[in-house]
N, C-alpha and C. Protein backbone atom coordinates (compact mmCIF):
# COMPACT_ATOMS: atom_id res chain seq x y z
N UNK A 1 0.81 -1.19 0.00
CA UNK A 1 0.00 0.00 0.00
C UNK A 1 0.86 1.26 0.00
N UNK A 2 2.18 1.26 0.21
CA UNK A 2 2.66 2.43 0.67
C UNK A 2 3.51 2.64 -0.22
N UNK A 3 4.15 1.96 -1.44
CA UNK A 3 4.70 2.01 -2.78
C UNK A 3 3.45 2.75 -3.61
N UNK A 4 1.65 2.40 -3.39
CA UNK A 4 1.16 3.16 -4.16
C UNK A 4 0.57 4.78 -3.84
N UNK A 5 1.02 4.91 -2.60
CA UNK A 5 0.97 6.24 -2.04
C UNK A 5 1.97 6.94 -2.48
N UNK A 6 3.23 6.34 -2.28
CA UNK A 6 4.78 7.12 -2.85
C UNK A 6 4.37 7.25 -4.15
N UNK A 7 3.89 6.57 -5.06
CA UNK A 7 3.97 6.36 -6.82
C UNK A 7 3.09 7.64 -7.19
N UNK A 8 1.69 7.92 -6.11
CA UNK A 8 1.28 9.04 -6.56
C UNK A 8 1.29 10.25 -5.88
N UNK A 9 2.22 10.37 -4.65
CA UNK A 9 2.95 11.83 -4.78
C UNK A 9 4.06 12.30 -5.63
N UNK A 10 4.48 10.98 -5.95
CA UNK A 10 5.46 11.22 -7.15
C UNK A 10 5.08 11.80 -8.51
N UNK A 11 3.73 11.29 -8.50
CA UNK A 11 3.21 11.40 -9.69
C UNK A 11 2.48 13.27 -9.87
N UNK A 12 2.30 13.65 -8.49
CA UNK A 12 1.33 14.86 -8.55
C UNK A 12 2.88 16.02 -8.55
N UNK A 13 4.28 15.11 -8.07
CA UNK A 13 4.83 16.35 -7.72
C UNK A 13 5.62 16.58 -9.47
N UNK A 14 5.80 15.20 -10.18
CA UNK A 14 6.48 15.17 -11.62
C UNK A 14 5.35 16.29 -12.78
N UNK A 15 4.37 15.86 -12.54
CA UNK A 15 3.29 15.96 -13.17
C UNK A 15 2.85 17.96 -13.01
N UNK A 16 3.07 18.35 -11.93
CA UNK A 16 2.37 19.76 -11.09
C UNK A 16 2.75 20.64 -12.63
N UNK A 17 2.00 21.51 -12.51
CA UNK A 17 2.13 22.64 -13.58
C UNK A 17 1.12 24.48 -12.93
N UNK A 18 1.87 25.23 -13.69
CA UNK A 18 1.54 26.23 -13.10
C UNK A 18 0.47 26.78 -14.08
N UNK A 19 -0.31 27.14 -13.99
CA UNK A 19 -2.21 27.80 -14.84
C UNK A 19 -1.81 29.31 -15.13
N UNK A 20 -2.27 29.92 -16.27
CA UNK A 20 -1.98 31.18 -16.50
C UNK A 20 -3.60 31.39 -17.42
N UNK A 21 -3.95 30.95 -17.34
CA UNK A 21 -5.59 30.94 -17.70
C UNK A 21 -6.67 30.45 -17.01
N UNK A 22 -7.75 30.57 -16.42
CA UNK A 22 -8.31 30.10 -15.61
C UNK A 22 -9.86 30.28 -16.02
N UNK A 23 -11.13 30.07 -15.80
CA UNK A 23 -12.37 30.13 -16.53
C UNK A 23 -13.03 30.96 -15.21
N UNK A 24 -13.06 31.27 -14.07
CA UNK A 24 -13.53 32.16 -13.56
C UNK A 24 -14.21 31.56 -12.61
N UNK A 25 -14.40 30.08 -13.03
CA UNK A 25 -15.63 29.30 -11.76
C UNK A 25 -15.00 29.24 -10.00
N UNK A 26 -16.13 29.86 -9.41
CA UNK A 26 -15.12 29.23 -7.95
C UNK A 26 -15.19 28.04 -8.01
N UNK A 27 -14.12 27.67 -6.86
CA UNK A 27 -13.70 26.71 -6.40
C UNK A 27 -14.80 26.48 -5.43
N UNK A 28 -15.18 25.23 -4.90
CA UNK A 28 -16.11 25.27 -3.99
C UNK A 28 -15.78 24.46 -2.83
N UNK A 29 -16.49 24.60 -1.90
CA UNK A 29 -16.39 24.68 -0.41
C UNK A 29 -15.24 23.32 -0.13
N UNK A 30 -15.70 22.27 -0.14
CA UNK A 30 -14.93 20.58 -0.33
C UNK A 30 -13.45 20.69 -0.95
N UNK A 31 -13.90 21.31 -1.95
CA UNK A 31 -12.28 21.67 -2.56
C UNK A 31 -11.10 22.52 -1.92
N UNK A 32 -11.91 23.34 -0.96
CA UNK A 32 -11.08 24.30 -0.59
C UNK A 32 -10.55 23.99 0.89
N UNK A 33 -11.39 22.93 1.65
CA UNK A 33 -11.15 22.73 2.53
C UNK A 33 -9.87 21.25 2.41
N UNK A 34 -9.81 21.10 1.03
CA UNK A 34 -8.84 20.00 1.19
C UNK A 34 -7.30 20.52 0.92
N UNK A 35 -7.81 22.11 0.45
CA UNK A 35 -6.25 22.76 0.27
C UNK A 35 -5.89 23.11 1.32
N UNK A 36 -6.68 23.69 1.96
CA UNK A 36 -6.33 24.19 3.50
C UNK A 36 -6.09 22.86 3.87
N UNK A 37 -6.54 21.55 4.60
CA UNK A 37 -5.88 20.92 5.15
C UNK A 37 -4.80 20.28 4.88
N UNK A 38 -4.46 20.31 3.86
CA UNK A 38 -2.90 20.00 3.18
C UNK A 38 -2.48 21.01 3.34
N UNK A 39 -1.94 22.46 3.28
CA UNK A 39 -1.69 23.27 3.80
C UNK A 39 -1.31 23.46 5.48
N UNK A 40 -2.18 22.96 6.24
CA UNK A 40 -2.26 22.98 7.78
C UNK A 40 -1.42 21.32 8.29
N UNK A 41 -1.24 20.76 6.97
CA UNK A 41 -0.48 19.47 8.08
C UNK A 41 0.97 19.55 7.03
N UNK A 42 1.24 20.58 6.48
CA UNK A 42 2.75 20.51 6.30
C UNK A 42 3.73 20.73 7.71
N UNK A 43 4.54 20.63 7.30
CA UNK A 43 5.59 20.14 8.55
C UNK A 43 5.86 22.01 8.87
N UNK A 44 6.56 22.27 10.14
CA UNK A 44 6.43 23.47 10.52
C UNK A 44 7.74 23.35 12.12
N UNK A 45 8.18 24.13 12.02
CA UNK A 45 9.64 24.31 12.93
C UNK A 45 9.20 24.25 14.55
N UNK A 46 8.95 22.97 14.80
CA UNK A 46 8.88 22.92 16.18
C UNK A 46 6.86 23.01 16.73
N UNK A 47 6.53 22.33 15.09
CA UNK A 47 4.76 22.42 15.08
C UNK A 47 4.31 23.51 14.97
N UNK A 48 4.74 24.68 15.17
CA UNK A 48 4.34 26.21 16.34
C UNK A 48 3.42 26.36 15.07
N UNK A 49 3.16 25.87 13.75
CA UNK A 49 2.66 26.83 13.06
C UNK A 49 1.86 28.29 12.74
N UNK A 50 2.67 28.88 12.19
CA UNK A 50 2.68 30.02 12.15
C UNK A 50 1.94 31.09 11.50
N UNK A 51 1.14 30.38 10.37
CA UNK A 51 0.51 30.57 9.02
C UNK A 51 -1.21 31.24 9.36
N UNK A 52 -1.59 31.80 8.63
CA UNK A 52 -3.08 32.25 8.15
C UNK A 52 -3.44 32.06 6.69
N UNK A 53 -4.56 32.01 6.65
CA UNK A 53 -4.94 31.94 5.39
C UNK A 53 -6.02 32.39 5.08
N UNK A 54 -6.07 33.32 4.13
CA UNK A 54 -7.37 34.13 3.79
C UNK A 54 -7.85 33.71 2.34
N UNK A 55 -9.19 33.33 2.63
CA UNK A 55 -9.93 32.61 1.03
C UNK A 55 -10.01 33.97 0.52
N UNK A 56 -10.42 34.23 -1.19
CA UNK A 56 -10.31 36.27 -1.29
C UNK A 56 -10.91 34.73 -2.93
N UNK A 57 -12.74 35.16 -2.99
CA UNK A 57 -13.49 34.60 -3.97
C UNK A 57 -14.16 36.11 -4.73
N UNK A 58 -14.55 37.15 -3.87
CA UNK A 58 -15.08 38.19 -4.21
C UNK A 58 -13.86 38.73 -5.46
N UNK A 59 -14.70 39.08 -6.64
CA UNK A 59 -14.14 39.58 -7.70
C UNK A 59 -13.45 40.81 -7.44
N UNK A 60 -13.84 41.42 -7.01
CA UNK A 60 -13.35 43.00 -6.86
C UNK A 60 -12.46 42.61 -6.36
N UNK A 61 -12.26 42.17 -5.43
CA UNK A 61 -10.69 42.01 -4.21
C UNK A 61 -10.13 41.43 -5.36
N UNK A 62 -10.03 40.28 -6.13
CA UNK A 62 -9.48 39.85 -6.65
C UNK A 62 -8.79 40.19 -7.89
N UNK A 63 -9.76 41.52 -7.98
CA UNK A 63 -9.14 42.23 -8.99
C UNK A 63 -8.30 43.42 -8.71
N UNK A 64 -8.69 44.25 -7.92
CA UNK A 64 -7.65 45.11 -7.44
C UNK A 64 -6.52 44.57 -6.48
N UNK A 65 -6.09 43.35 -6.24
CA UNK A 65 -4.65 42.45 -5.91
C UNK A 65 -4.23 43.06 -7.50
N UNK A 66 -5.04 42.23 -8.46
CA UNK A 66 -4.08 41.80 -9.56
C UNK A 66 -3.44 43.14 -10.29
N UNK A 67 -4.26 44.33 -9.81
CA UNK A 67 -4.06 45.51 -10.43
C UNK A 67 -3.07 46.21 -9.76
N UNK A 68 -2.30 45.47 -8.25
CA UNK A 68 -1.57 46.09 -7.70
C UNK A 68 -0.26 45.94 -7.49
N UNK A 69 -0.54 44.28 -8.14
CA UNK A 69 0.61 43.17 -7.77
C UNK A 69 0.76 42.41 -8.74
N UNK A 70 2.78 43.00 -8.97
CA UNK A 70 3.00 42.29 -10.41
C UNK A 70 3.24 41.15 -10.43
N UNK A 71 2.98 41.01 -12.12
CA UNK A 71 2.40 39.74 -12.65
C UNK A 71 1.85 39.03 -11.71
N UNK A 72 0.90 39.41 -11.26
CA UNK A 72 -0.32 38.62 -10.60
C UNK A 72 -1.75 39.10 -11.62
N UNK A 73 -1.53 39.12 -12.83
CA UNK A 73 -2.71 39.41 -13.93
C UNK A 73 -3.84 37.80 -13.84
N UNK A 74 -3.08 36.20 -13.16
CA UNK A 74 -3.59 35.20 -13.65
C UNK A 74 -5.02 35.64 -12.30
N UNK A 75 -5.08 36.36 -11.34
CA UNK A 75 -6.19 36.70 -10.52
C UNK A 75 -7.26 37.16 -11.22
N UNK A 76 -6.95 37.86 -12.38
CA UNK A 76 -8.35 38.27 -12.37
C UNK A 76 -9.03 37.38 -13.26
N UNK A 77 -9.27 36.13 -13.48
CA UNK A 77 -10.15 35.08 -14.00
C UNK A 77 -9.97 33.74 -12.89
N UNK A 78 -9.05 33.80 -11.93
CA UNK A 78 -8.96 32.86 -10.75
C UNK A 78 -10.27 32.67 -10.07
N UNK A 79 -10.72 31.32 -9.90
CA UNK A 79 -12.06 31.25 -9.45
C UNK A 79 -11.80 31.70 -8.00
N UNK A 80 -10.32 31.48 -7.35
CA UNK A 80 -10.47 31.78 -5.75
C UNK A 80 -8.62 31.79 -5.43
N UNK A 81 -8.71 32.86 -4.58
CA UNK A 81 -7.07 33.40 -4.42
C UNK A 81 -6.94 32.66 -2.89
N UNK A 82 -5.73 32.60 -2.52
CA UNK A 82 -5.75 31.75 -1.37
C UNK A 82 -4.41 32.62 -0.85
N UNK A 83 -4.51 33.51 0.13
CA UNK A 83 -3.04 34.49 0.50
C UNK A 83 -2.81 33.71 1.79
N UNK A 84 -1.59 33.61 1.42
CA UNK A 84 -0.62 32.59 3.08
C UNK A 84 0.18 33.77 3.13
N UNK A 85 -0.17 34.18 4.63
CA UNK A 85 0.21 34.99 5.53
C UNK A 85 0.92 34.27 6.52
N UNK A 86 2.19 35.70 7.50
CA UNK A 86 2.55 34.29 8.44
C UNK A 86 2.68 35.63 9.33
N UNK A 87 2.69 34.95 10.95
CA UNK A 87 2.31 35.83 12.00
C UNK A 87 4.03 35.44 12.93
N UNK A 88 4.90 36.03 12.22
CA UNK A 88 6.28 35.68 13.29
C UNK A 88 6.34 35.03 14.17
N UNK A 89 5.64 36.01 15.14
CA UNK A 89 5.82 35.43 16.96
C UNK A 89 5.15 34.40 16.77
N UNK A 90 4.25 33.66 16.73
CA UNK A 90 4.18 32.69 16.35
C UNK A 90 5.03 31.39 16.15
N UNK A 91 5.68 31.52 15.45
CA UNK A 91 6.94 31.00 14.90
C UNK A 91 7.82 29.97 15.36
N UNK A 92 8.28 29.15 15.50
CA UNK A 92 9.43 28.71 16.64
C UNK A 92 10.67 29.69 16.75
N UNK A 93 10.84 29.83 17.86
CA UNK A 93 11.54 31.24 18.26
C UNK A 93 11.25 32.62 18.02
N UNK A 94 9.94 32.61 17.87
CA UNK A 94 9.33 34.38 16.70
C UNK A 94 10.47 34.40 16.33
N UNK A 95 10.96 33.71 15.16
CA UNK A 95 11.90 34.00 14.05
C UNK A 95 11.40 34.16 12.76
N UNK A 96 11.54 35.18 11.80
CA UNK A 96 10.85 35.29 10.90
C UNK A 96 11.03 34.67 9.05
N UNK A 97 12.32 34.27 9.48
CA UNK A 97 13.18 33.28 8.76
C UNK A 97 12.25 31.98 8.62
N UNK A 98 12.46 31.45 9.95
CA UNK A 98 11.48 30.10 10.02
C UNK A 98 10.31 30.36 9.60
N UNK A 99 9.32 31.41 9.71
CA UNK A 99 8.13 31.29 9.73
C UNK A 99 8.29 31.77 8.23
N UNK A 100 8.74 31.97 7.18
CA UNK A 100 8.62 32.41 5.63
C UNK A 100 8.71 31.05 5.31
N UNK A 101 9.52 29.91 5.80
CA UNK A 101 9.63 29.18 5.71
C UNK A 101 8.78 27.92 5.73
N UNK A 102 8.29 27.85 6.54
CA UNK A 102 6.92 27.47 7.31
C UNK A 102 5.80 27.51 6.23
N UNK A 103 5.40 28.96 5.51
CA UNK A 103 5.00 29.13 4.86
C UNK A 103 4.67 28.88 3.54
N UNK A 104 6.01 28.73 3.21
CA UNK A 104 6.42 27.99 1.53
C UNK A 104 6.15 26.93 1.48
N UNK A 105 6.48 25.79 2.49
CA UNK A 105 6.26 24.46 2.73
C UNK A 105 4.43 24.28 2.35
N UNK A 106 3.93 24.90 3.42
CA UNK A 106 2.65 24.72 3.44
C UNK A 106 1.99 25.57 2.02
N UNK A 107 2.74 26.13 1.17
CA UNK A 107 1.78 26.79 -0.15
C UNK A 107 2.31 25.92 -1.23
N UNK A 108 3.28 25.04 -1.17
CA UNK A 108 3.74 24.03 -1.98
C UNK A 108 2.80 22.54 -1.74
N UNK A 109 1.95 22.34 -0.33
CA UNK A 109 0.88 21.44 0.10
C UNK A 109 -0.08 21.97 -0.42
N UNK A 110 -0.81 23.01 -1.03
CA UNK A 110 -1.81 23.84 -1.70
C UNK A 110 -1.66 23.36 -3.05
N UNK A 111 -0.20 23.57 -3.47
CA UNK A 111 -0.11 23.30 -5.10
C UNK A 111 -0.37 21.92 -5.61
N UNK A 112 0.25 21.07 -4.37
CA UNK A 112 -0.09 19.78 -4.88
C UNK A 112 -1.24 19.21 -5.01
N UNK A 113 -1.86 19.51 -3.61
CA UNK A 113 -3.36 19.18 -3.54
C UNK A 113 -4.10 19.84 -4.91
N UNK A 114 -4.03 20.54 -5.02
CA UNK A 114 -4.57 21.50 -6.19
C UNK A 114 -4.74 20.89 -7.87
N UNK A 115 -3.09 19.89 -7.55
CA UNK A 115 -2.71 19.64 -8.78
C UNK A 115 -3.74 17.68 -8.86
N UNK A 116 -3.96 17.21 -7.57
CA UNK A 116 -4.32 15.94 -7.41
C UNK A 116 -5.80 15.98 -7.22
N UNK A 117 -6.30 17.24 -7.06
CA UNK A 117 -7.66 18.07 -7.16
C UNK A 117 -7.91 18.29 -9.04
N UNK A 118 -7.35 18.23 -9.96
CA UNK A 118 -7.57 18.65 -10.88
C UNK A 118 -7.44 19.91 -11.25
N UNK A 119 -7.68 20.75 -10.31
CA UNK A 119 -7.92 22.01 -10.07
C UNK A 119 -6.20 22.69 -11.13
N UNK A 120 -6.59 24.06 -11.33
CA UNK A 120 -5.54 25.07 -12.05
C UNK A 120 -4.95 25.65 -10.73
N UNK A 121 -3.43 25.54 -10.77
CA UNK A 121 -3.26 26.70 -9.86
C UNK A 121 -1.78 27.32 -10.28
N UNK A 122 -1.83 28.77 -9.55
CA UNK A 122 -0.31 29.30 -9.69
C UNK A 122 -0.17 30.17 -8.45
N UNK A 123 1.05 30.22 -8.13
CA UNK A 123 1.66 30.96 -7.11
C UNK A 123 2.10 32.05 -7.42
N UNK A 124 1.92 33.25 -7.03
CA UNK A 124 2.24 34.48 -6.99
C UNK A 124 2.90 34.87 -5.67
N UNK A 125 4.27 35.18 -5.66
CA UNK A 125 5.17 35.70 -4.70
C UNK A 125 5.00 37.21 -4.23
N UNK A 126 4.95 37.06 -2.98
CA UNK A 126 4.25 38.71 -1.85
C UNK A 126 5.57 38.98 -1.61
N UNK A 127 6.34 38.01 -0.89
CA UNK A 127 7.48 38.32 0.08
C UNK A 127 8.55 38.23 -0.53
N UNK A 128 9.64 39.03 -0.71
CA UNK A 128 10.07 40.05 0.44
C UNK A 128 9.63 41.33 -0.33
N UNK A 129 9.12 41.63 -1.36
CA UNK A 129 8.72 43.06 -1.51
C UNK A 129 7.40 43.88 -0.88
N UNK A 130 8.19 45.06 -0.34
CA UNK A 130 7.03 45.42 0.97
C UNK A 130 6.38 46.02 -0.52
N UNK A 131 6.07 46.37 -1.12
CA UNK A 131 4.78 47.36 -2.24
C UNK A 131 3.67 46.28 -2.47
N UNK A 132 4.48 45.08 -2.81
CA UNK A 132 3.30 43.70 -2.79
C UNK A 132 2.58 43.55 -1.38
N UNK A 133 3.52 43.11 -0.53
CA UNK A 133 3.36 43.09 0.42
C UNK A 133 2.07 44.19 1.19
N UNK A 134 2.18 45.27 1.05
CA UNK A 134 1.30 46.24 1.47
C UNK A 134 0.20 46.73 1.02
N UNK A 135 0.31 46.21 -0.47
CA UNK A 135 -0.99 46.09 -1.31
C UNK A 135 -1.62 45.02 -0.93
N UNK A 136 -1.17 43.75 -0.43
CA UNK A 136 -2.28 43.06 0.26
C UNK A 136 -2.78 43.42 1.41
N UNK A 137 -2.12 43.87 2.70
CA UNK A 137 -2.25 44.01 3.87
C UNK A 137 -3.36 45.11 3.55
N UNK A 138 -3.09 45.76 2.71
CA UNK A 138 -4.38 47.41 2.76
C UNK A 138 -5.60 47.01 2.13
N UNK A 139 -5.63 46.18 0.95
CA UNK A 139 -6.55 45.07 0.23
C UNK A 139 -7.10 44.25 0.95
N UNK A 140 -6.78 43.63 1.97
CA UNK A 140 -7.64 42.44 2.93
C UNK A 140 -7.55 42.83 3.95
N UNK A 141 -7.09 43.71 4.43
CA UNK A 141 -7.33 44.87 5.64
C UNK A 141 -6.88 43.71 6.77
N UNK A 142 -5.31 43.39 6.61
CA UNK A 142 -4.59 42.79 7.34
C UNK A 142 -3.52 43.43 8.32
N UNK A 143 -2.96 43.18 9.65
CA UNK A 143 -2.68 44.25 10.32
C UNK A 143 -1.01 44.28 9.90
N UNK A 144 -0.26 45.49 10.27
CA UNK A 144 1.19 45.25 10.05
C UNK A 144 2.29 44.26 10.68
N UNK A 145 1.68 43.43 11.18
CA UNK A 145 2.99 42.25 12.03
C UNK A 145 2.42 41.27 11.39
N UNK A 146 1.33 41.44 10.51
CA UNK A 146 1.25 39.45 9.64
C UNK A 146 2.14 40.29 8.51
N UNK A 147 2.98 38.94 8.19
CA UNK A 147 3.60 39.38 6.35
C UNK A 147 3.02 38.65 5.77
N UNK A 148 2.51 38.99 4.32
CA UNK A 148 1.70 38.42 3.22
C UNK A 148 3.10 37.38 2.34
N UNK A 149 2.99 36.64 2.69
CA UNK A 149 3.98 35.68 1.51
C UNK A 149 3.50 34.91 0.34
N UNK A 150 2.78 34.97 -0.05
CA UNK A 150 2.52 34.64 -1.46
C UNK A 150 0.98 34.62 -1.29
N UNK A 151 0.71 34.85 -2.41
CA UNK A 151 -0.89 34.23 -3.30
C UNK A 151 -1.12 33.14 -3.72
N UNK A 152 -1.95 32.23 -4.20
CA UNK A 152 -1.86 31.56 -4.58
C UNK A 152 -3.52 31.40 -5.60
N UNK A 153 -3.64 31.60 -6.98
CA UNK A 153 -5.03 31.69 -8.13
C UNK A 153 -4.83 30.18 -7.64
N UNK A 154 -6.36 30.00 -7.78
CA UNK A 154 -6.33 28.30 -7.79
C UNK A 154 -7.86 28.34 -8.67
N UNK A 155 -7.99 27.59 -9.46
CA UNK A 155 -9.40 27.50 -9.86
C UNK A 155 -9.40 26.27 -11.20
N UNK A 156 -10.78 26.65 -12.15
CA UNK A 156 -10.37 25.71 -13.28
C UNK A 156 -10.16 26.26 -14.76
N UNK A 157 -9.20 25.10 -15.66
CA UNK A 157 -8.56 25.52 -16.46
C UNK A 157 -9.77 25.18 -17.52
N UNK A 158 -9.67 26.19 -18.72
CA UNK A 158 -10.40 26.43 -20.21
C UNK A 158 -9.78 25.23 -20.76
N UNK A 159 -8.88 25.16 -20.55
CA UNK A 159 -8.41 23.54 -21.61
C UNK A 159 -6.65 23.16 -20.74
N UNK A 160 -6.13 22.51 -21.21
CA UNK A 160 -5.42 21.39 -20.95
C UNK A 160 -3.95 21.90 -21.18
N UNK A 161 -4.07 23.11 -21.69
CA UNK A 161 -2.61 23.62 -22.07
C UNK A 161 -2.06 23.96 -20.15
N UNK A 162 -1.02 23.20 -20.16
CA UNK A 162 -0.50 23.94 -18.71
C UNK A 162 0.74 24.20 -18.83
N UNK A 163 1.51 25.00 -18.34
CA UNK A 163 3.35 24.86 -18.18
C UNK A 163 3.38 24.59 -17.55
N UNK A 164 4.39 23.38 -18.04
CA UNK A 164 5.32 22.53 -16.81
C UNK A 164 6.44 23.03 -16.67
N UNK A 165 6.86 22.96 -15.32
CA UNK A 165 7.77 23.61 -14.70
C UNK A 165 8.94 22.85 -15.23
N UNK A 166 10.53 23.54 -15.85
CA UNK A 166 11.59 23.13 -16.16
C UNK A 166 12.43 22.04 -15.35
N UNK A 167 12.73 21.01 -15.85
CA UNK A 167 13.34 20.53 -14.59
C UNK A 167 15.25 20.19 -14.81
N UNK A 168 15.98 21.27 -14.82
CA UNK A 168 17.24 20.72 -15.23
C UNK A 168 18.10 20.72 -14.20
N UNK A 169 18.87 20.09 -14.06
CA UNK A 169 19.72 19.40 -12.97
C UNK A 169 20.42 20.58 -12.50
N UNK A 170 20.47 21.13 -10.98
CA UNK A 170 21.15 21.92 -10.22
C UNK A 170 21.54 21.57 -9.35
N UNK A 171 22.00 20.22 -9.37
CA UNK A 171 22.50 19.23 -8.24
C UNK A 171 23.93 18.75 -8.50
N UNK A 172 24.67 19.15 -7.51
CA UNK A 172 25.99 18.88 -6.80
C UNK A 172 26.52 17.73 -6.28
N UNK A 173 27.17 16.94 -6.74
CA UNK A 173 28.05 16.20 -5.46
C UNK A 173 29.06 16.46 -4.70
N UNK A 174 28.77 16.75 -3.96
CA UNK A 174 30.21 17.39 -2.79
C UNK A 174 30.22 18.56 -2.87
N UNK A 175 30.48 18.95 -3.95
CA UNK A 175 30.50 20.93 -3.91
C UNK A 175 29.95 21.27 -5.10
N UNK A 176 29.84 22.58 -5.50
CA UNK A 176 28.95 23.03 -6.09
C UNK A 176 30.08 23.49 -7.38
N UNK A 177 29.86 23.05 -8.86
CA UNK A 177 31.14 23.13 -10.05
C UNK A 177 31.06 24.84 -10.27
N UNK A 178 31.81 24.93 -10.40
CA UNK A 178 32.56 26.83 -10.62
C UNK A 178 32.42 27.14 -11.99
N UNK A 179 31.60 26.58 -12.50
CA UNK A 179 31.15 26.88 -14.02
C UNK A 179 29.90 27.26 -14.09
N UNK A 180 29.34 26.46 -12.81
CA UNK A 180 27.45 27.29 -12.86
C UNK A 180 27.72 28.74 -11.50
């Protein structure tokens, strides 16, 4: 049983692709609660998890993100935006290192689910630029000690065209060659 569990995270993580077109339908309730809980049981520095997550389905919000925050244009036909926020203190050690960290983990459990959901999705990066950054916080009327670390459009795709993410070898043995 546990060769066919490995075979198909293997399969959702070979397979994952990022959506740059989307048809506008939300996502609905079942669906969304399975991103969030893949999201909420990624691994996290000492459990403390640190994370929020704000559903953002209302068009308008979704459109003035995309109007504020570059190349984040795939929002405005996203059936439903999913912003992972992270609250430091929180954190193991209120370190804010760990908790960006924390974060990524758990919006990379979004993508997959997303991708084993059928569902379209793409990630849009908040952090570290405070203009992104502050265009969400003033947009979802979030306070200044959460940082906004990424977006995430999730919804469904018009057809079948997806980009797949490049995969060429940036792997080292022993040290890293002085040519890359």
């Amino acid at each position: 049983m546990e060769t066919n569990i490995l075979k198909d995270a293997h399969s959702i993580i070979y397979n994952q692709k990022s959506i740059q077109q989307f048809t506008g339908e939300l996502v609905n309730k079942e669906a969304i609660d399975k991103l969030l809980h893949a999201a909420m049981i990624a691994p996290a520095v000492m459990r403390m998890l640190p994370w929020k997550f704000i559903i953002i389905q209302d068009r308008t919000t979704l459109k003035v993100l995309a109007e504020k925050i570059p190349f984040s244009n795939v929002l405005l036909k996203a059936g439903t935006g999913i912003a992972i926020c992270v609250l430091p203190e929180e954190a193991a050690m209120s370190n804010e290192a760990t908790a960006i960290e924390d974060c990524i983990i758990a919006s990379e459990n979004i993508l997959s689910t997303a991708e084993d959901l059928e569902l379209a999705a793409a990630c849009i990066n908040i952090y570290p630029d405070n203009t992104s950054m502050n265009a969400v916080r003033e947009t979802l009327d979030i306070v200044q000690k959460v940082i906004p670390v990424n977006l995430i459009a999730v919804g469904h795709s018009p057809n079948e065209e997806k980009l797949h993410f490049t995969r060429d070898s940036k792997a080292w043995f022993k040290k890293m060659q002085s040519d890359h």
